[in-house]
Protein backbone atom coordinates (compact mmCIF):
# COMPACT_ATOMS: atom_id res chain seq x y z
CA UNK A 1 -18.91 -0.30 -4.66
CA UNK A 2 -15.88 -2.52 -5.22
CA UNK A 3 -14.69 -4.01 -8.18
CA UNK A 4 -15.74 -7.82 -9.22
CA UNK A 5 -13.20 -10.63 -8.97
CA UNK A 6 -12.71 -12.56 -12.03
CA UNK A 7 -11.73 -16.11 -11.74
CA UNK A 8 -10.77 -18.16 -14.34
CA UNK A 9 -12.52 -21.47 -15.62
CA UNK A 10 -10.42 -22.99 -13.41
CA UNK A 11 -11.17 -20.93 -10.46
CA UNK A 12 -7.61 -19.06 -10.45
CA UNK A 13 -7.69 -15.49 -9.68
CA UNK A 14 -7.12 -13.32 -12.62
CA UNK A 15 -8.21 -10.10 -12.30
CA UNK A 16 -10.66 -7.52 -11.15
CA UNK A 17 -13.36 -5.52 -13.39
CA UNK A 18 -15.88 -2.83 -12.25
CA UNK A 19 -19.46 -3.80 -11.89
CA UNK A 20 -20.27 -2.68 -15.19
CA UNK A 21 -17.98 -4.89 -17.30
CA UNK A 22 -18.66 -7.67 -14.92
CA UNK A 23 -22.34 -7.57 -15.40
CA UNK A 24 -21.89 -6.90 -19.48
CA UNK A 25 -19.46 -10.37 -19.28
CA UNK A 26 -22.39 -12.32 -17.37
CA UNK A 27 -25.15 -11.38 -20.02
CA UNK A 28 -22.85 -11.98 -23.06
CA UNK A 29 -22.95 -16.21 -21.34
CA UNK A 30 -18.88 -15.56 -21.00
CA UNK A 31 -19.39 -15.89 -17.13
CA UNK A 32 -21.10 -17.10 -14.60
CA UNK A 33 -21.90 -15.22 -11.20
CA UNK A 34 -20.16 -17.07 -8.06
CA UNK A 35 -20.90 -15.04 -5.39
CA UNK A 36 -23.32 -12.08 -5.50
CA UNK A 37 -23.96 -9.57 -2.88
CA UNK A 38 -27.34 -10.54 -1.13
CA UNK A 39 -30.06 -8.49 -1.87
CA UNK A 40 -28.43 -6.24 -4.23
CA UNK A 41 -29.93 -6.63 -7.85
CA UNK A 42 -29.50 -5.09 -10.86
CA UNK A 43 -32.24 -4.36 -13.22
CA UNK A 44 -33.15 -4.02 -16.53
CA UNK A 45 -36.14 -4.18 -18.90
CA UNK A 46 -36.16 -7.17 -19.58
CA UNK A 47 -33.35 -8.71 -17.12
CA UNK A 48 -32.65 -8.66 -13.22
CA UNK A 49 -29.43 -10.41 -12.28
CA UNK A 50 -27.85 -10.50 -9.06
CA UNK A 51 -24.94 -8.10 -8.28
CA UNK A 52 -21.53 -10.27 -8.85
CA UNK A 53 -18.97 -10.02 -6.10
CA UNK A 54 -17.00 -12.79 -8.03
CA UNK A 55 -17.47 -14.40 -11.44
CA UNK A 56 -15.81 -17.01 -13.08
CA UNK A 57 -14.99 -17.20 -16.85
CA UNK A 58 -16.96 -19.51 -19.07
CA UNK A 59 -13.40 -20.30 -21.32
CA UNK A 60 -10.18 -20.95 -19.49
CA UNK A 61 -8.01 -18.04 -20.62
CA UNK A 62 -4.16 -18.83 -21.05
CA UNK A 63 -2.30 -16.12 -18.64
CA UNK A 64 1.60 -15.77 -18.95
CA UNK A 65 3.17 -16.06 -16.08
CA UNK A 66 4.20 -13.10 -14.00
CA UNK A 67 6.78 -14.11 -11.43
CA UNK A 68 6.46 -10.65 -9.16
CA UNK A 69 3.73 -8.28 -8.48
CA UNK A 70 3.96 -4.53 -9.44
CA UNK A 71 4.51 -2.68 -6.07
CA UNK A 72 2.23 0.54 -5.55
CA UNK A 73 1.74 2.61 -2.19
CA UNK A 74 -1.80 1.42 -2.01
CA UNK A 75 -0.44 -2.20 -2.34
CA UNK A 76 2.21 -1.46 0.79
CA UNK A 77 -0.80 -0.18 2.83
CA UNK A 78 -3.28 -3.31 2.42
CA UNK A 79 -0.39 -5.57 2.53
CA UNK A 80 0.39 -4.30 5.91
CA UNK A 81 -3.35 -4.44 6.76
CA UNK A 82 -3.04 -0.04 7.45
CA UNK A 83 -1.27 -0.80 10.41
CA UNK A 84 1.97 1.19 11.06
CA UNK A 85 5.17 -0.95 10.84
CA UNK A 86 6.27 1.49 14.14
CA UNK A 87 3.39 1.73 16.88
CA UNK A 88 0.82 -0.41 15.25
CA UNK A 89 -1.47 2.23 14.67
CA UNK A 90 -3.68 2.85 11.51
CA UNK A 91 -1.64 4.12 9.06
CA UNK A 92 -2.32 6.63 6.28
CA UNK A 93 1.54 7.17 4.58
CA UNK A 94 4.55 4.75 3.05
CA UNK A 95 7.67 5.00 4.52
CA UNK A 96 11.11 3.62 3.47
CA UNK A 97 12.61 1.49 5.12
CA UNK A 98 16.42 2.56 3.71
CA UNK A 99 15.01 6.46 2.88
CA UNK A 100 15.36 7.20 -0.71
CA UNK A 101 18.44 9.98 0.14
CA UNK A 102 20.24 7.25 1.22
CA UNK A 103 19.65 4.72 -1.77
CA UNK A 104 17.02 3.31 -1.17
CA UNK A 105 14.01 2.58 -3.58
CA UNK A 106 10.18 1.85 -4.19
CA UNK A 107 10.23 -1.56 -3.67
CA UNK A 108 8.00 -4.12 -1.30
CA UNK A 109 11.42 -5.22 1.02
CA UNK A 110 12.17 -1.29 1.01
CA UNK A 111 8.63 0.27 2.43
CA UNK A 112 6.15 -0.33 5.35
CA UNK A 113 2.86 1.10 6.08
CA UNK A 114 3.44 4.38 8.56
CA UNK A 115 1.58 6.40 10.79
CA UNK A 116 2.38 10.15 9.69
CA UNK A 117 3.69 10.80 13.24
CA UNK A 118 5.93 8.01 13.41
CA UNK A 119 6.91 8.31 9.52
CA UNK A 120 7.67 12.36 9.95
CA UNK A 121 9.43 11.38 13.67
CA UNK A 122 11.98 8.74 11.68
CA UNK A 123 12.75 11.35 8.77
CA UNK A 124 15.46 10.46 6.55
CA UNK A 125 17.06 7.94 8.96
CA UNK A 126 17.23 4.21 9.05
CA UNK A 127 14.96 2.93 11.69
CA UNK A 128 17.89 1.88 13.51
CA UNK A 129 19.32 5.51 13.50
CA UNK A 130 15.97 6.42 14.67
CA UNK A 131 15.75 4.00 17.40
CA UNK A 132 12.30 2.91 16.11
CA UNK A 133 12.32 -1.05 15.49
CA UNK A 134 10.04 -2.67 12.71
CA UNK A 135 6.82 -4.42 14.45
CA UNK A 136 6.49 -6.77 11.10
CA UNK A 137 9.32 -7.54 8.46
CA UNK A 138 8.35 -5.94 4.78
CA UNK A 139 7.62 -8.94 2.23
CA UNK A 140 7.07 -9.54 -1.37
CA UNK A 141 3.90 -10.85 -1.98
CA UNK A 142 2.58 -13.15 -4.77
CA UNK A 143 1.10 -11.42 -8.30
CA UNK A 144 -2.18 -12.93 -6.75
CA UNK A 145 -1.83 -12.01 -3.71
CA UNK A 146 -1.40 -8.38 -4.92
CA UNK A 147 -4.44 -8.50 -7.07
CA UNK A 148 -6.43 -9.69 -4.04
CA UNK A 149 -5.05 -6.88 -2.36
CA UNK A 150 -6.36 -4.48 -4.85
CA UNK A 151 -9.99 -5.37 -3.96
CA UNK A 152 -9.58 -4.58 -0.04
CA UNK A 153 -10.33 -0.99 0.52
CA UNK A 154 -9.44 -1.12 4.37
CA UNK A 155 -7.70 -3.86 7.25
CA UNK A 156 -8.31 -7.30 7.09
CA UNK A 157 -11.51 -7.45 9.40
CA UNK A 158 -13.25 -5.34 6.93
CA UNK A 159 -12.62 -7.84 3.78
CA UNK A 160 -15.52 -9.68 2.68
CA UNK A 161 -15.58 -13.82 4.02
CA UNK A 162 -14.37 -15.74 0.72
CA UNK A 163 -11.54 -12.90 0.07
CA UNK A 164 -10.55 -12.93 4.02
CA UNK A 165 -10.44 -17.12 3.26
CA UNK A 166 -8.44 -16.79 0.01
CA UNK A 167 -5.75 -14.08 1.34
């Protein structure tokens, strides 16, 4: 099961939480449940609350601000919805843009989602040298747009409505 989204009290994104610490935040009255799964429950002796998709703290929480978002291969491939930058087919790798034996680096401008086919075809070239043009520019996305992307385990069409709305 995916992780929860936690929202602050003023509905900003701030992070996700597994089901466990998401359920132990809504019984301690430090959130509330904002969307639940439907039909899902979980149970207890005493207790049955719904299954939170997203919660929202009780307290606003003060966040510092954090002007980029960490880049991670996972992060490339939802960003790019597992499409391959190349063909446009699902794509299972990270490929560099500038290939690290010529400079360049883990970094969001610097890597698309690949295809293994097309990402072993290119090699260490450019995709210039390669003759194989980028479908979709590489972009930096927000730190909330990142963390949104953490939740999606697949391409867009499989995200759940509000996060689909909200990316």
């Amino acid at each position: 099961m995916r992780d929860t989204l936690v929202l602050n009290a003023s509905f900003e994104p701030l992070s996700t939480v597994t089901l466990n610490r998401a359920v132990v935040l809504v019984l301690q009255d430090k959130a509330v449940v904002e969307q639940s799964h439907p039909e899902l429950l979980v149970r207890a002796a005493a207790v049955e609350l719904p299954v939170p998709r997203v919660i929202r703290l009780c307290r606003y929480v003060r966040v510092p601000f954090r002007r980029h978002a960490p880049w991670s291969r996972r992060g490339v491939l939802v960003r790019d919805q597992h499409r391959c930058a190349y063909c446009g087919q699902r794509a299972t790798t990270v490929d560099h843009v500038v290939p690290k034996a010529q400079g360049g680096g883990d970094t969001w401008l610097n890597t698309v989602a690949s295809c293994a086919a097309d990402n072993h075809r290119k090699a260490a070239r450019t995709p210039e040298e390669a003759g194989m043009p980028l479908l979709r520019k590489p972009f930096v996305p927000t730190p909330t747009d990142a963390m949104l992307f953490s939740l999606a385990p697949g391409p867009r069409a499989a995200l759940p409505d509000w996060l689909a709305q909200s990316a």
